[in-house]
PDB file of N, CA and C in Angstrom:
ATOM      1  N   UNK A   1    -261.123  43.384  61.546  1.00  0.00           N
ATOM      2  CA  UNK A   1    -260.801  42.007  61.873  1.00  0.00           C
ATOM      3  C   UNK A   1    -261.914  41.101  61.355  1.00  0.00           C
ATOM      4  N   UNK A   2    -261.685  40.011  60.539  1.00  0.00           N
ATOM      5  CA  UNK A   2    -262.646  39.326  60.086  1.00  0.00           C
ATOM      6  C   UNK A   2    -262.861  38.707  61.464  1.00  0.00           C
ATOM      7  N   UNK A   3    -264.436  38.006  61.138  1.00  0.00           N
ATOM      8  CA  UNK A   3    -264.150  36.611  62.415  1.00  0.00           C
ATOM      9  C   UNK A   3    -264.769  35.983  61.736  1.00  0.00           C
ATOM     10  N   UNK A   4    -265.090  34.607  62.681  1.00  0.00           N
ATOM     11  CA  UNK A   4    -265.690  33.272  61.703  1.00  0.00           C
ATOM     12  C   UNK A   4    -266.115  32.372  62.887  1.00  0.00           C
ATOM     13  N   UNK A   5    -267.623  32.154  62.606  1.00  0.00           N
ATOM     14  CA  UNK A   5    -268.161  30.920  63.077  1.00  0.00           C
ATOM     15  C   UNK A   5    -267.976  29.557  63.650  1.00  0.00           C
ATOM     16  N   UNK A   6    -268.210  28.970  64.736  1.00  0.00           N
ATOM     17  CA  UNK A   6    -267.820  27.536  64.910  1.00  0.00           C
ATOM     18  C   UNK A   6    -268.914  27.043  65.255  1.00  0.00           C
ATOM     19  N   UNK A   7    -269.544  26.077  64.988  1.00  0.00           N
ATOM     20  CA  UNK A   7    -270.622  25.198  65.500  1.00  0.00           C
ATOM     21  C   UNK A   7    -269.869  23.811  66.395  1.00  0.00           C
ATOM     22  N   UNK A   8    -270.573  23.817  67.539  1.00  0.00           N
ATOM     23  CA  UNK A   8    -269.856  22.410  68.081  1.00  0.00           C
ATOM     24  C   UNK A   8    -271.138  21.769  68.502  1.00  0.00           C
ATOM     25  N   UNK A   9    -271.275  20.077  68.399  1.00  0.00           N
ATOM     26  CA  UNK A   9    -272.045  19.104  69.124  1.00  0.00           C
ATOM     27  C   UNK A   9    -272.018  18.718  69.871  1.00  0.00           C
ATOM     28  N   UNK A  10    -272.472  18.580  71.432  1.00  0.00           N
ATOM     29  CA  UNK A  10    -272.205  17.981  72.412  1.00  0.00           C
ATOM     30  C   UNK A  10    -273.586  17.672  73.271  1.00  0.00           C
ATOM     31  N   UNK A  11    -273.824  16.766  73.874  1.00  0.00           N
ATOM     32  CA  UNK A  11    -274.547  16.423  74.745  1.00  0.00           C
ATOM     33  C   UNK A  11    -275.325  17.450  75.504  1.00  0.00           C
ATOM     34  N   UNK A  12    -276.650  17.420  75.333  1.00  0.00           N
ATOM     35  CA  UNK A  12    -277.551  18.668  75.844  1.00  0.00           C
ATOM     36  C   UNK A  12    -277.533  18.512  77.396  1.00  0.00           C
ATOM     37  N   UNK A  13    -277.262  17.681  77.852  1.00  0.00           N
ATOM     38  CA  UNK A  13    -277.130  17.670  79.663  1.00  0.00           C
ATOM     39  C   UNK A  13    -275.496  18.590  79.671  1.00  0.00           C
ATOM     40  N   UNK A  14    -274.616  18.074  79.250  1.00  0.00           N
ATOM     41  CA  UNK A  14    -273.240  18.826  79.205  1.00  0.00           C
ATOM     42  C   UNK A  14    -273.531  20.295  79.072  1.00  0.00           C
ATOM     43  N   UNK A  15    -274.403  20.360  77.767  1.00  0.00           N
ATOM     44  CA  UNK A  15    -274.871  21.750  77.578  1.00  0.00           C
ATOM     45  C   UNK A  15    -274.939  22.778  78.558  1.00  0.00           C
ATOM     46  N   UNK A  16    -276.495  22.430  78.949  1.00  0.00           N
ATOM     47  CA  UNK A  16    -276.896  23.114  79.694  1.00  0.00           C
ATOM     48  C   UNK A  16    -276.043  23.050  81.231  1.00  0.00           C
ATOM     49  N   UNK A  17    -275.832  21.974  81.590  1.00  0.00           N
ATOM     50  CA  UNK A  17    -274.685  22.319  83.004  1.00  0.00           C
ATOM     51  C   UNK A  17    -273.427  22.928  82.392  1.00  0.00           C
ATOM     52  N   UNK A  18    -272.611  22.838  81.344  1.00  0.00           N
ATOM     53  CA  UNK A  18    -271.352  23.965  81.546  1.00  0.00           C
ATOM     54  C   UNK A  18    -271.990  25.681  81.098  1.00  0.00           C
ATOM     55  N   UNK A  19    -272.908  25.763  80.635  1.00  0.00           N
ATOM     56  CA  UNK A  19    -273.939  27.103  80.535  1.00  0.00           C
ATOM     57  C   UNK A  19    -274.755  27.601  81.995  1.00  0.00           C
ATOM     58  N   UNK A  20    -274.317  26.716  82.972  1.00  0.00           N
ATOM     59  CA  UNK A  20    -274.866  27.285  84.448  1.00  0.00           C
ATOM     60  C   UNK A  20    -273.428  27.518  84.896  1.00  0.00           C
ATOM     61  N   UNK A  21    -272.912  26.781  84.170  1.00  0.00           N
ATOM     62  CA  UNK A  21    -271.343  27.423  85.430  1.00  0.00           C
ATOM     63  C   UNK A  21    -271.010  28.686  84.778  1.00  0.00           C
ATOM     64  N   UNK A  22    -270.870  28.945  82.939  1.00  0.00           N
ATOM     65  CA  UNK A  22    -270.200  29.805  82.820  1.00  0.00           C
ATOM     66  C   UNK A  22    -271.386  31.127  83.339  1.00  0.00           C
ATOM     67  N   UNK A  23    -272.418  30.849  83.825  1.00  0.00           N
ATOM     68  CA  UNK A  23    -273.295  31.910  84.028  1.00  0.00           C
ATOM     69  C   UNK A  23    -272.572  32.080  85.581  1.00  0.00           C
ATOM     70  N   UNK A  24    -272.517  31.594  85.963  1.00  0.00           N
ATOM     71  CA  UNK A  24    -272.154  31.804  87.433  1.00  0.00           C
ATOM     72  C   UNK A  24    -270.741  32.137  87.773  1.00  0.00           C
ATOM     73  N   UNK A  25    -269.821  32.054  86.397  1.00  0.00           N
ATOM     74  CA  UNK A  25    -268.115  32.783  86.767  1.00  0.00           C
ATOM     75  C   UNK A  25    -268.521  34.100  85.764  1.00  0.00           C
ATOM     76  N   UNK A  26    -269.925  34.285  85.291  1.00  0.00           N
ATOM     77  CA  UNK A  26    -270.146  35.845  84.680  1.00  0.00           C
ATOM     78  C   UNK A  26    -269.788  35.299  83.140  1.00  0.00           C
ATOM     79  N   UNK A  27    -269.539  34.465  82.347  1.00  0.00           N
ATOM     80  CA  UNK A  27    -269.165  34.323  80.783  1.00  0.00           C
ATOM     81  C   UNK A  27    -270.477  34.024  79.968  1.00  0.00           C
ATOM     82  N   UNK A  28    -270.508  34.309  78.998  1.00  0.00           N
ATOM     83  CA  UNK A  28    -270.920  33.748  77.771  1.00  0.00           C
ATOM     84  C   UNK A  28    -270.603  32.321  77.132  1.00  0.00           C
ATOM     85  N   UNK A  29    -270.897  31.655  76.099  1.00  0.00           N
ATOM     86  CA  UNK A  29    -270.524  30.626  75.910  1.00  0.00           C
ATOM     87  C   UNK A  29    -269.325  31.017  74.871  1.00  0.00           C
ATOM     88  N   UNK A  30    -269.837  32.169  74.372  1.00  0.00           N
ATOM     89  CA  UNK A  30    -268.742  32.691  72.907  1.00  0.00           C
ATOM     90  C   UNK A  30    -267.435  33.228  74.013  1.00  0.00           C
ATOM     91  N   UNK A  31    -267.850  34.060  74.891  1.00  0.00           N
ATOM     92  CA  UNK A  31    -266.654  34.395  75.910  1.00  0.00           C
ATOM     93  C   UNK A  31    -265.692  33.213  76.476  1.00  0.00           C
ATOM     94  N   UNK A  32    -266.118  31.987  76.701  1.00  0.00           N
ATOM     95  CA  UNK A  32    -265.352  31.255  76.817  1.00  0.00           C
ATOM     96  C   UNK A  32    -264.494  30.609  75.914  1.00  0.00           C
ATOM     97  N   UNK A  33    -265.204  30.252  75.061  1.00  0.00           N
ATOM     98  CA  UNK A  33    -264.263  30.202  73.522  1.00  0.00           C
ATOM     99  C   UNK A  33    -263.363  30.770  73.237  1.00  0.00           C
ATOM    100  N   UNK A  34    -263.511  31.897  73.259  1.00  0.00           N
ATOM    101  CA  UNK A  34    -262.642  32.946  72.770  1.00  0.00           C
ATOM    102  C   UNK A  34    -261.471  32.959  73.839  1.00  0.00           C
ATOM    103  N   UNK A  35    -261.790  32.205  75.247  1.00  0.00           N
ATOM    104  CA  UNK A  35    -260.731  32.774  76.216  1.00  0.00           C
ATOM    105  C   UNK A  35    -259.729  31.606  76.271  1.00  0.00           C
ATOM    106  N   UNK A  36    -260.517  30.803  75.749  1.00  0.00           N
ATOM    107  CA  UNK A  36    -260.063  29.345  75.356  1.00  0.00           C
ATOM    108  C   UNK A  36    -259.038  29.234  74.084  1.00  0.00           C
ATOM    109  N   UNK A  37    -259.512  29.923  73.645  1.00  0.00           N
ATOM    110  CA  UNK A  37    -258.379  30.427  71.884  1.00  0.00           C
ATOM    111  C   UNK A  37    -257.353  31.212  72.240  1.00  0.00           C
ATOM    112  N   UNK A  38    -257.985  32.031  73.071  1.00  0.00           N
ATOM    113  CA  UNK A  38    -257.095  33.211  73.059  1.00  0.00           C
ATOM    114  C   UNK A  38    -255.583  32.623  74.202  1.00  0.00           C
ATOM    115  N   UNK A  39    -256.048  31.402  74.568  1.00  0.00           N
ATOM    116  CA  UNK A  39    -255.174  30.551  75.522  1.00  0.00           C
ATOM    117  C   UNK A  39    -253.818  29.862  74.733  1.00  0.00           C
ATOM    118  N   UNK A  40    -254.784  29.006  74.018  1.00  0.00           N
ATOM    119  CA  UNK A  40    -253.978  28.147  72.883  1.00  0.00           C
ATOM    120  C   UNK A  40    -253.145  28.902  72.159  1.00  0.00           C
ATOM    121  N   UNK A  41    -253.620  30.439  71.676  1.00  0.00           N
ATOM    122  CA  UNK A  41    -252.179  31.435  70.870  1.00  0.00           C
ATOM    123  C   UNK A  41    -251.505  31.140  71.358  1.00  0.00           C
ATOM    124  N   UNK A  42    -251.473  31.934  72.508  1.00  0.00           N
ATOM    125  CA  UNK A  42    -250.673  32.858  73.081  1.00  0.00           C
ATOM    126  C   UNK A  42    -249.939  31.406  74.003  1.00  0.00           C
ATOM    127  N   UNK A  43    -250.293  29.861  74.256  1.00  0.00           N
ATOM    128  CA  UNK A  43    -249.403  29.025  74.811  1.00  0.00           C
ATOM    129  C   UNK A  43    -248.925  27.628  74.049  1.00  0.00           C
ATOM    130  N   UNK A  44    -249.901  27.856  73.147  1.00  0.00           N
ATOM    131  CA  UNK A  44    -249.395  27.242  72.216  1.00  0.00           C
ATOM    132  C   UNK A  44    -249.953  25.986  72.693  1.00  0.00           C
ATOM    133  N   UNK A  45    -250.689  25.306  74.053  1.00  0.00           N
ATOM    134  CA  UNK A  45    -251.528  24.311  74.351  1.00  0.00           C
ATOM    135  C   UNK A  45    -252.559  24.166  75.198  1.00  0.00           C
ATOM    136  N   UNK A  46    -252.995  23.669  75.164  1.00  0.00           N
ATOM    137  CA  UNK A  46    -253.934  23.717  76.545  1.00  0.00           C
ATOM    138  C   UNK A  46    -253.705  23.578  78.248  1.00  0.00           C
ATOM    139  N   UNK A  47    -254.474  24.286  78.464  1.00  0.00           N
ATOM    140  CA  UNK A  47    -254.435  24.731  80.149  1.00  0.00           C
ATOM    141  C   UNK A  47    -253.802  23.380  80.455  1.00  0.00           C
ATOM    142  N   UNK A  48    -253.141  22.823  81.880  1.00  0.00           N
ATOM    143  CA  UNK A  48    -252.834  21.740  82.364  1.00  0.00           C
ATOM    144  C   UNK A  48    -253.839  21.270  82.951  1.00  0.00           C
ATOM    145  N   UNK A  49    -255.242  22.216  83.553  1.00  0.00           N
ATOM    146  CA  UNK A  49    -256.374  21.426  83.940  1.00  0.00           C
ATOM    147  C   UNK A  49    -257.110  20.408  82.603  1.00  0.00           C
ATOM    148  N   UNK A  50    -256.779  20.891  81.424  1.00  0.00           N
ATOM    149  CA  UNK A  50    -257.639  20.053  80.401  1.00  0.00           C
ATOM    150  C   UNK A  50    -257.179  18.979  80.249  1.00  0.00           C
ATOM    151  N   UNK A  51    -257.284  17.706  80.127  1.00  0.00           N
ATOM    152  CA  UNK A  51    -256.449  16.627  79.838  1.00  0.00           C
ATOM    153  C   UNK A  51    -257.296  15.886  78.864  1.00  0.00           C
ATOM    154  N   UNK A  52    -256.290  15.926  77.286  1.00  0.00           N
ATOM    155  CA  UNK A  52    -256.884  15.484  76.300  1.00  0.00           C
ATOM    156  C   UNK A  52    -257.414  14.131  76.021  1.00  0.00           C
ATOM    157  N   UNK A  53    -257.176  13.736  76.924  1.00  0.00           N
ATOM    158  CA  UNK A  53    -257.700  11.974  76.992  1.00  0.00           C
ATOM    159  C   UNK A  53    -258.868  12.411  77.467  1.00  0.00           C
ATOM    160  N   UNK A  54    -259.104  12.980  78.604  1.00  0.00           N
ATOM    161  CA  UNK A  54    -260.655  12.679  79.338  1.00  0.00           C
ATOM    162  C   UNK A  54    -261.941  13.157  78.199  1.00  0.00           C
ATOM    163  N   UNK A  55    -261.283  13.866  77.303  1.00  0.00           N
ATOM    164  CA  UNK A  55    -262.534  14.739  76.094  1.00  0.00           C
ATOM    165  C   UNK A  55    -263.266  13.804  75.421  1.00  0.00           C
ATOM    166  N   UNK A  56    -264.643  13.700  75.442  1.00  0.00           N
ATOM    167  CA  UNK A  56    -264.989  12.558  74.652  1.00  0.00           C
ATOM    168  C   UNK A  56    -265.344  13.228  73.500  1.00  0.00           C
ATOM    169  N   UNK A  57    -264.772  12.067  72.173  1.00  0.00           N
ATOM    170  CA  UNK A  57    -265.980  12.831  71.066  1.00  0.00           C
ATOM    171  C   UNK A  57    -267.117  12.357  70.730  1.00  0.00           C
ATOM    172  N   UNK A  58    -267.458  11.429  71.093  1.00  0.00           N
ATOM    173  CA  UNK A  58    -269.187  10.683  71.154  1.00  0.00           C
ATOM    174  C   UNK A  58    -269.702  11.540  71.699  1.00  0.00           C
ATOM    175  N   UNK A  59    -271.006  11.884  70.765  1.00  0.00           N
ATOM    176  CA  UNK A  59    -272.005  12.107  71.416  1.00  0.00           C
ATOM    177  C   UNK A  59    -273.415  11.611  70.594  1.00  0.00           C
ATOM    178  N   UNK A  60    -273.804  11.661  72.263  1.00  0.00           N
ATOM    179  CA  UNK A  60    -275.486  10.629  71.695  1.00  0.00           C
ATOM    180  C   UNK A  60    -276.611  11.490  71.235  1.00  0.00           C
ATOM    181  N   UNK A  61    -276.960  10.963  70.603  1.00  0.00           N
ATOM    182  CA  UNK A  61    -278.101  11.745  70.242  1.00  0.00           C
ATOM    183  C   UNK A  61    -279.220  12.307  70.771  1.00  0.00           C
ATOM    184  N   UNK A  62    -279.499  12.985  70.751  1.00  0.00           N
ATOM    185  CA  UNK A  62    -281.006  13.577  71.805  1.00  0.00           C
ATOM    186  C   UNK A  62    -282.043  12.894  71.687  1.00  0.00           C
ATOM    187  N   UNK A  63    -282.952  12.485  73.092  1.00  0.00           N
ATOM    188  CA  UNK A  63    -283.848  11.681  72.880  1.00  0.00           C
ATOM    189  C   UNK A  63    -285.159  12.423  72.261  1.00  0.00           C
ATOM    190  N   UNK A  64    -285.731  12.222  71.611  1.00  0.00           N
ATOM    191  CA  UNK A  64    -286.937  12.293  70.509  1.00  0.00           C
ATOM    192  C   UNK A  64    -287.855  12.564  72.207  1.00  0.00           C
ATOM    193  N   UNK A  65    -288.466  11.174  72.866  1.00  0.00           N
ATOM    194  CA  UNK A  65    -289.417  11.287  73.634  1.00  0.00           C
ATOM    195  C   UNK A  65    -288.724  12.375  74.726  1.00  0.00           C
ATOM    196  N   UNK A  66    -289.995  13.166  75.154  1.00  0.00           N
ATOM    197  CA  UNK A  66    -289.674  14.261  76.306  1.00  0.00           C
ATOM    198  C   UNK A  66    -289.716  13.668  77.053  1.00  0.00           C
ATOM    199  N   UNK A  67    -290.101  12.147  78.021  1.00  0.00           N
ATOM    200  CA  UNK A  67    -290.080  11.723  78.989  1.00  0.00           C
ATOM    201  C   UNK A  67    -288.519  11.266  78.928  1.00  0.00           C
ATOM    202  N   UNK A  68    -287.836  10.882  77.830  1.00  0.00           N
ATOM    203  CA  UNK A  68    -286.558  10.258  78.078  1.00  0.00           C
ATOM    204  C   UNK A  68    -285.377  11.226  78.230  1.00  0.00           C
ATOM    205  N   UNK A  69    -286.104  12.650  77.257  1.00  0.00           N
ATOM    206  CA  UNK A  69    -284.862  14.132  77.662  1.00  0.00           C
ATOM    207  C   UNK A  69    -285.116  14.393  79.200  1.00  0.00           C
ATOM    208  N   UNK A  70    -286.521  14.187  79.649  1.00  0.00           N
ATOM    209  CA  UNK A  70    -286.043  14.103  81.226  1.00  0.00           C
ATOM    210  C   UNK A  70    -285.795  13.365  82.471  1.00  0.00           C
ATOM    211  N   UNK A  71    -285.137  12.386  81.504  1.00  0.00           N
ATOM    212  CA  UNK A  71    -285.254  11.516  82.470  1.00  0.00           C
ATOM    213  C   UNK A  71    -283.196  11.470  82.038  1.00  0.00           C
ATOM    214  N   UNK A  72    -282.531  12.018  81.000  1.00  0.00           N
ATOM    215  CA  UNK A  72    -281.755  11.967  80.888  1.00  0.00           C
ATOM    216  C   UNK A  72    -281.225  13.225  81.826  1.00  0.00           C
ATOM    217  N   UNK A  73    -281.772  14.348  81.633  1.00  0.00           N
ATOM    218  CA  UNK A  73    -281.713  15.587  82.194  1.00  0.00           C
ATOM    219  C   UNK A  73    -281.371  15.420  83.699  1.00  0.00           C
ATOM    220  N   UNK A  74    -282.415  14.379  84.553  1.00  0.00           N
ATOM    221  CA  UNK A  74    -281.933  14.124  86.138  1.00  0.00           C
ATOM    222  C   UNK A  74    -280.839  13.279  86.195  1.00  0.00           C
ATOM    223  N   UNK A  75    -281.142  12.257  85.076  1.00  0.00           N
ATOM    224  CA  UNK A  75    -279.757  11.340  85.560  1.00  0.00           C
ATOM    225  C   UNK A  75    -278.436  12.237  85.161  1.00  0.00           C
ATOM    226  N   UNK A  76    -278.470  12.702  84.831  1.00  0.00           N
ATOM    227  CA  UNK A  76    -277.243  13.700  84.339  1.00  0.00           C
ATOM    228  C   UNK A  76    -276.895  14.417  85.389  1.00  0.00           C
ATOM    229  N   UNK A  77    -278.240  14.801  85.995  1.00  0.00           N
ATOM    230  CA  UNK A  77    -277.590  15.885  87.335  1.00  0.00           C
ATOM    231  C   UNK A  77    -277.426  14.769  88.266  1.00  0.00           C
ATOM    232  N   UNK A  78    -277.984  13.951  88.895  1.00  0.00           N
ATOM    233  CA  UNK A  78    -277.478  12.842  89.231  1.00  0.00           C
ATOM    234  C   UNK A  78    -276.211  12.565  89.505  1.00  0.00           C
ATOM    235  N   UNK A  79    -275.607  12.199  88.539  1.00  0.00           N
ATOM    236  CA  UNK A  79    -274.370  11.673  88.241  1.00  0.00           C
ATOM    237  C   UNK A  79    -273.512  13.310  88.352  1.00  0.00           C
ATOM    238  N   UNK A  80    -273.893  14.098  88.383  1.00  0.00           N
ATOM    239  CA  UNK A  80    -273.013  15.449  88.286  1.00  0.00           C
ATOM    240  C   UNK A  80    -273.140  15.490  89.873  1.00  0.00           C
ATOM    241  N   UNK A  81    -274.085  15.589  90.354  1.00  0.00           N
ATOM    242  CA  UNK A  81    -273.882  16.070  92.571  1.00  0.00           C
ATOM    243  C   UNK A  81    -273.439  14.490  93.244  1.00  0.00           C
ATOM    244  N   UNK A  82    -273.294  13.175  92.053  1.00  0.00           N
ATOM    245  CA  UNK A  82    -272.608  11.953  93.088  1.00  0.00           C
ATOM    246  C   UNK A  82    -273.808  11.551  93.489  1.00  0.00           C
ATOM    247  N   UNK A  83    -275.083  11.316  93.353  1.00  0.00           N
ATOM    248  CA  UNK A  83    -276.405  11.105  93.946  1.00  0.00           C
ATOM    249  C   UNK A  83    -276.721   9.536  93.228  1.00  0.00           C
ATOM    250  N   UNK A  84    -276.389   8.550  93.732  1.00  0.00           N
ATOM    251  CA  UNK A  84    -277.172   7.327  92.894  1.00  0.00           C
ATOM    252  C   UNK A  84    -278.645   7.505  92.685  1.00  0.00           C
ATOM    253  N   UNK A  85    -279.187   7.687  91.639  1.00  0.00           N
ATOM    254  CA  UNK A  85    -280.881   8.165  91.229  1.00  0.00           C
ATOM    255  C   UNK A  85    -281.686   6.827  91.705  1.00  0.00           C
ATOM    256  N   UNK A  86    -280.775   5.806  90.942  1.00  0.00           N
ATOM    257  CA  UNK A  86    -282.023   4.279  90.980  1.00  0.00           C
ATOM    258  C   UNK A  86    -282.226   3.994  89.644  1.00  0.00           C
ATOM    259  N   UNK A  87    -283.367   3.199  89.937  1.00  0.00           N
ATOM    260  CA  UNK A  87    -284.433   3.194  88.939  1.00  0.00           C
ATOM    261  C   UNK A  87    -285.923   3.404  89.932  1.00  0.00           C
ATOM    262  N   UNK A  88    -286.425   4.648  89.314  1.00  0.00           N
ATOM    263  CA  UNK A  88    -288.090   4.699  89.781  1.00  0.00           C
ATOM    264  C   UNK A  88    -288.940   3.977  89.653  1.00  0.00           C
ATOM    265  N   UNK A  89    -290.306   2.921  90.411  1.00  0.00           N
ATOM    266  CA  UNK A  89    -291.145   1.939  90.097  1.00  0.00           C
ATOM    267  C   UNK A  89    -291.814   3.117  88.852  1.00  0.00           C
ATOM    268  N   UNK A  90    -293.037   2.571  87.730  1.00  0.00           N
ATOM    269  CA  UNK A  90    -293.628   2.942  87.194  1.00  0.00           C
ATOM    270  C   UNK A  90    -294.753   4.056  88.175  1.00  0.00           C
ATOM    271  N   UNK A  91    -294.819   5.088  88.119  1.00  0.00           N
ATOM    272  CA  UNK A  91    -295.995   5.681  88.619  1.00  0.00           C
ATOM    273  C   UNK A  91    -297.501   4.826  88.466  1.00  0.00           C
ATOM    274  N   UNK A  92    -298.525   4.660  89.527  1.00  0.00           N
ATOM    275  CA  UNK A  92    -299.834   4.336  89.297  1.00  0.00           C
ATOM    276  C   UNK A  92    -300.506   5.468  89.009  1.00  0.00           C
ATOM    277  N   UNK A  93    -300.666   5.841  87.166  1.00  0.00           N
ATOM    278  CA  UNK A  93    -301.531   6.769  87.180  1.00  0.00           C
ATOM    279  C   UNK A  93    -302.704   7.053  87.262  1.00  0.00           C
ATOM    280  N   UNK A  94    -303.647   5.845  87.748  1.00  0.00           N
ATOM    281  CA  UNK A  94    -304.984   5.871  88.331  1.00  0.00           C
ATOM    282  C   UNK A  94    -304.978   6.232  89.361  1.00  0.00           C
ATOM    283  N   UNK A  95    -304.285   5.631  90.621  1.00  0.00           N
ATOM    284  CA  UNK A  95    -304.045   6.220  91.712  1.00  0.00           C
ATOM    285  C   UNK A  95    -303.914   8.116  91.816  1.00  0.00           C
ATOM    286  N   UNK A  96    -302.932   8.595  90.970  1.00  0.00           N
ATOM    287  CA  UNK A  96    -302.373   9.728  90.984  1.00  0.00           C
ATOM    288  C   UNK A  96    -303.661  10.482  89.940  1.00  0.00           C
ATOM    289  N   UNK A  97    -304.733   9.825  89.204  1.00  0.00           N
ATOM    290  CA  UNK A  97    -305.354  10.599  88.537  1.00  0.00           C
ATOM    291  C   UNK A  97    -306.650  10.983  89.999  1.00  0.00           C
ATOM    292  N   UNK A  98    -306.927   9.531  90.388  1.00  0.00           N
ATOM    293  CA  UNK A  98    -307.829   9.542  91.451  1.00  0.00           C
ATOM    294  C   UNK A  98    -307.781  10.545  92.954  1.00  0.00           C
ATOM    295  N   UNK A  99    -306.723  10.755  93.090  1.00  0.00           N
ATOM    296  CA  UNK A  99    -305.812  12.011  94.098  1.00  0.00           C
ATOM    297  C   UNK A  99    -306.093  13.026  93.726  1.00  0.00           C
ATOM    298  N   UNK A 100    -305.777  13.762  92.320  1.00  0.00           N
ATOM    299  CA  UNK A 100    -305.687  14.609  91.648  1.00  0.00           C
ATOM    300  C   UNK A 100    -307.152  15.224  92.216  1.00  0.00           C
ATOM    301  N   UNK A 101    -308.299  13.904  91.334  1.00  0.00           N
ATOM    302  CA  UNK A 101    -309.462  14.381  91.255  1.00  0.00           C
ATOM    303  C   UNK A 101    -310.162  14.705  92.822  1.00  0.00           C
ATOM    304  N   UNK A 102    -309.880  14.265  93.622  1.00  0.00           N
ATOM    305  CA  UNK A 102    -309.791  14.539  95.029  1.00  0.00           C
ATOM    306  C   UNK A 102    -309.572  15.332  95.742  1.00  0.00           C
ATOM    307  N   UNK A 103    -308.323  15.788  95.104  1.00  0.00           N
ATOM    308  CA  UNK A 103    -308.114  17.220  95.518  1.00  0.00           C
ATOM    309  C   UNK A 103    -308.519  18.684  94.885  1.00  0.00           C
ATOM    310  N   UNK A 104    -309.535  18.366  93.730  1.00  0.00           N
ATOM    311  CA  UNK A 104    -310.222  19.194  93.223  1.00  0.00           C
ATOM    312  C   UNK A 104    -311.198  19.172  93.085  1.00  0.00           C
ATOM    313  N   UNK A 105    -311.944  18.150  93.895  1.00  0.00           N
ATOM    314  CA  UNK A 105    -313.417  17.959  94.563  1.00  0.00           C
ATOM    315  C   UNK A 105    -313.390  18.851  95.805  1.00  0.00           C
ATOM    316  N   UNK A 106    -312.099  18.687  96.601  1.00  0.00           N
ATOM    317  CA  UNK A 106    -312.208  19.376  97.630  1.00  0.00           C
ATOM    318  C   UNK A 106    -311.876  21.175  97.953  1.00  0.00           C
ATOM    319  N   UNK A 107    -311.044  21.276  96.647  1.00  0.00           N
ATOM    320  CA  UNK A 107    -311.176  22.901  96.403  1.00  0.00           C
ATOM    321  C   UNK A 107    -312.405  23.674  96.037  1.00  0.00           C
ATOM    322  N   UNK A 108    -313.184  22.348  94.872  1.00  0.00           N
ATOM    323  CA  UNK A 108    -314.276  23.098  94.524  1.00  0.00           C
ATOM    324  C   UNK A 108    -315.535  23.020  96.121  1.00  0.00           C
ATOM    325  N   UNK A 109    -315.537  22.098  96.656  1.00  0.00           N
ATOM    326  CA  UNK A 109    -316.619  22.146  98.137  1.00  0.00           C
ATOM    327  C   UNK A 109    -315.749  23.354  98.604  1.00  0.00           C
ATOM    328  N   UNK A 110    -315.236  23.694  98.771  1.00  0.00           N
ATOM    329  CA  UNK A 110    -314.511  25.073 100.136  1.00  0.00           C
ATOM    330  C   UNK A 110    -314.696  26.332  99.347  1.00  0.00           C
ATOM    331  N   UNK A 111    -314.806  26.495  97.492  1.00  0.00           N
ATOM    332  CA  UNK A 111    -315.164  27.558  97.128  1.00  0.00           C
ATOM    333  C   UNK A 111    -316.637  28.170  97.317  1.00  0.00           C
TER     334      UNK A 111
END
């Protein structure tokens, strides 16, 4: 049996959350594909849960800065458990450097 390759693009938050579910009903990502094909033969359309309107084909591009892949990463889960996130004030990182150092003044006195 020959087979053949598919590459697909989609949103790395989508990604990685439909790659925790199929881990958790036991699949692969290729296993789903395939169960997904092997659907469309043999019915000639898609499941009645899929509804071809809701499929988007946009997708955005991945953010370059790692603060914005994670900041996309929560709002994504966010919006996936129904959780309004906000918007976070800016962190004071003097404050949080000054803490830091505080609390490793005080590990090093107790060693």
């Amino acid at each position: 049996m020959a087979t053949m390759q598919m590459n697909v693009r989609m949103d790395s938050v989508l990604k990685r959350a439909g790659d925790a579910a199929l881990v958790r009903a036991g699949l692969t990502p290729t296993r789903a594909v395939r169960a997904l094909w092997e659907y469309l033969a043999v019915h000639g359309s898609l499941p009645a849960e899929i509804d071809p309107r809701s499929v988007r084909d946009d997708v955005a591009p991945a953010p370059t800065d790692p603060r914005e892949a994670g900041a996309s990463i929560v709002a994504g889960f966010y919006e996936r458990i129904g959780v309004d996130g906000g918007v976070l004030p800016e962190p004071d990182y003097e404050a949080l450097r000054e803490s830091l150092a505080d609390e490793r003044l005080a590990e090093l006195e107790r060693a």
